[in-house]
C-alpha atoms as a PDB file:
ATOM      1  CA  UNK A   1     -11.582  -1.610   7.686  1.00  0.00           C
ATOM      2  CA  UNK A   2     -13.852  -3.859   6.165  1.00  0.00           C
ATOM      3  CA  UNK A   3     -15.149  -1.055   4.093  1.00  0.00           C
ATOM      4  CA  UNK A   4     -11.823  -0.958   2.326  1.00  0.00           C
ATOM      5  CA  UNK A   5     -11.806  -2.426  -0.919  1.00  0.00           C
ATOM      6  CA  UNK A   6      -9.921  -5.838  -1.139  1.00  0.00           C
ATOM      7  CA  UNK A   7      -6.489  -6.534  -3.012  1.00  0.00           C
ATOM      8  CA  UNK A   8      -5.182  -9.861  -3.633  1.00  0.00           C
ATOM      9  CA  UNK A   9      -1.798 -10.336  -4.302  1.00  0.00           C
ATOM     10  CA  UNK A  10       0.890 -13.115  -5.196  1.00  0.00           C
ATOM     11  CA  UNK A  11       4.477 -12.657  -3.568  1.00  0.00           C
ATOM     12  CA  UNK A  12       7.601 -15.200  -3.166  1.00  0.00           C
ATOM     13  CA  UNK A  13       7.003 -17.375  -0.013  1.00  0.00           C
ATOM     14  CA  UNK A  14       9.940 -15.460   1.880  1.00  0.00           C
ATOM     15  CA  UNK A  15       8.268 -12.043   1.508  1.00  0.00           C
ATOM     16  CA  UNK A  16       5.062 -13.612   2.757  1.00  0.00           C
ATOM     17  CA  UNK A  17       7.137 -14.819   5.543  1.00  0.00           C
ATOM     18  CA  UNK A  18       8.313 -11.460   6.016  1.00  0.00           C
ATOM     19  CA  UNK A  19       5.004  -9.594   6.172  1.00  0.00           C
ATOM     20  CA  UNK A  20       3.816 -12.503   8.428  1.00  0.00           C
ATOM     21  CA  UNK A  21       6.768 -11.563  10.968  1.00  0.00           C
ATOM     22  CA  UNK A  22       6.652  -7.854  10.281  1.00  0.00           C
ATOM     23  CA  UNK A  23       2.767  -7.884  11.918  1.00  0.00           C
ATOM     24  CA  UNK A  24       3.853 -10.336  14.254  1.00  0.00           C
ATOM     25  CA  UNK A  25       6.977  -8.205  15.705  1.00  0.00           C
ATOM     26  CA  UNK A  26       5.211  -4.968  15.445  1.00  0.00           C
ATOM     27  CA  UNK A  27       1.525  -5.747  16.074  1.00  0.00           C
ATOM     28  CA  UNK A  28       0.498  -4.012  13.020  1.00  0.00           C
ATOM     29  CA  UNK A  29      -2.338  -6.005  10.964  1.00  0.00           C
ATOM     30  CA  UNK A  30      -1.098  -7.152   7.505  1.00  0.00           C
ATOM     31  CA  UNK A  31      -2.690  -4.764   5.585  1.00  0.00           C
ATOM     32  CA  UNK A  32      -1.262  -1.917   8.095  1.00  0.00           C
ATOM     33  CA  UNK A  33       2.192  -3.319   7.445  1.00  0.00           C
ATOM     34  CA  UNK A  34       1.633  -3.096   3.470  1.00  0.00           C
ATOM     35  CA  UNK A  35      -0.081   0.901   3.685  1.00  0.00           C
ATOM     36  CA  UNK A  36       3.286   2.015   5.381  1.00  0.00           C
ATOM     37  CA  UNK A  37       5.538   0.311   2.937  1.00  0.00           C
ATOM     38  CA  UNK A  38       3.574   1.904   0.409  1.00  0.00           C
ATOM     39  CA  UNK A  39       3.665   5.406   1.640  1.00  0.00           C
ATOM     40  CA  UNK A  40       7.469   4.895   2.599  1.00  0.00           C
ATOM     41  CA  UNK A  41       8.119   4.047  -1.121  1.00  0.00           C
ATOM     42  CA  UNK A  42       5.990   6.518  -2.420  1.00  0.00           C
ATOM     43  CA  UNK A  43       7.347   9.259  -0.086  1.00  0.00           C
ATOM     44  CA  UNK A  44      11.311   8.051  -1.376  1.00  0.00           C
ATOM     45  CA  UNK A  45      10.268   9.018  -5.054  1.00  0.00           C
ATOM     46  CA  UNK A  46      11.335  12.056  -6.404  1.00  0.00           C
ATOM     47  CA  UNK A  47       8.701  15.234  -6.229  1.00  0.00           C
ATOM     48  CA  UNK A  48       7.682  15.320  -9.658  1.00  0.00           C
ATOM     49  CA  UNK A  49       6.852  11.379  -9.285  1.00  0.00           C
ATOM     50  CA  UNK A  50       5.059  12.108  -6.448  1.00  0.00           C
ATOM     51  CA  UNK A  51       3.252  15.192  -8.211  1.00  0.00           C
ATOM     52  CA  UNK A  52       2.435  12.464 -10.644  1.00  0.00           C
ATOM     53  CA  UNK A  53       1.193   9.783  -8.333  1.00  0.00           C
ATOM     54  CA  UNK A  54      -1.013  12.378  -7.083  1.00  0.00           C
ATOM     55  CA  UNK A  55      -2.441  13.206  -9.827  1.00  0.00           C
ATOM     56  CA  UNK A  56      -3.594  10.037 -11.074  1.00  0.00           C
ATOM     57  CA  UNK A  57      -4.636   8.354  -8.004  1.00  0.00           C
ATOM     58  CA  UNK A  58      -6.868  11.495  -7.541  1.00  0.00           C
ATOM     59  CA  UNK A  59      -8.195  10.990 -11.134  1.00  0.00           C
ATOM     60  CA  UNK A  60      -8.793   7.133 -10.218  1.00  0.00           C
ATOM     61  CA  UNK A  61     -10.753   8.184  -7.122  1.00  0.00           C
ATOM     62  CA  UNK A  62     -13.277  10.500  -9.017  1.00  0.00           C
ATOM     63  CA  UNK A  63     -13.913   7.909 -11.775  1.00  0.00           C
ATOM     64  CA  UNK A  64     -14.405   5.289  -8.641  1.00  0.00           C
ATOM     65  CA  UNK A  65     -16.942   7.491  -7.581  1.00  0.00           C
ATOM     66  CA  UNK A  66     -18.762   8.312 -10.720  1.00  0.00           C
END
């Protein structure tokens, strides 16, 4: 984990509330919580979305690593 790259965000108080209850009710860490809201949203987008998410992110990956 702490070879992930960091994010900083700003949400409304009541969504940090949320995600602070979320880890505490599941026992997922914070960031945990946040991956599988991502992949939930991403997987509820319609294929060629998802084609397109795909394609990007892999492009953003290869110029990280160049």
């Amino acid at each position: 984990m702490t070879d992930y790259p960091q994010l900083s965000i700003r949400v409304p108080v009541e969504f940090k509330a949320r995600l602070n209850a979320l880890s505490a009710v599941t026992g997922l860490a914070q960031w945990r919580v946040i991956v599988e809201a991502i992949n939930c949203f991403f997987q509820d987008l319609p294929a060629t979305d998802r084609a397109l998410v795909d394609g990007l992110s892999e492009r953003l990956l290869r110029a990280a690593d160049a």
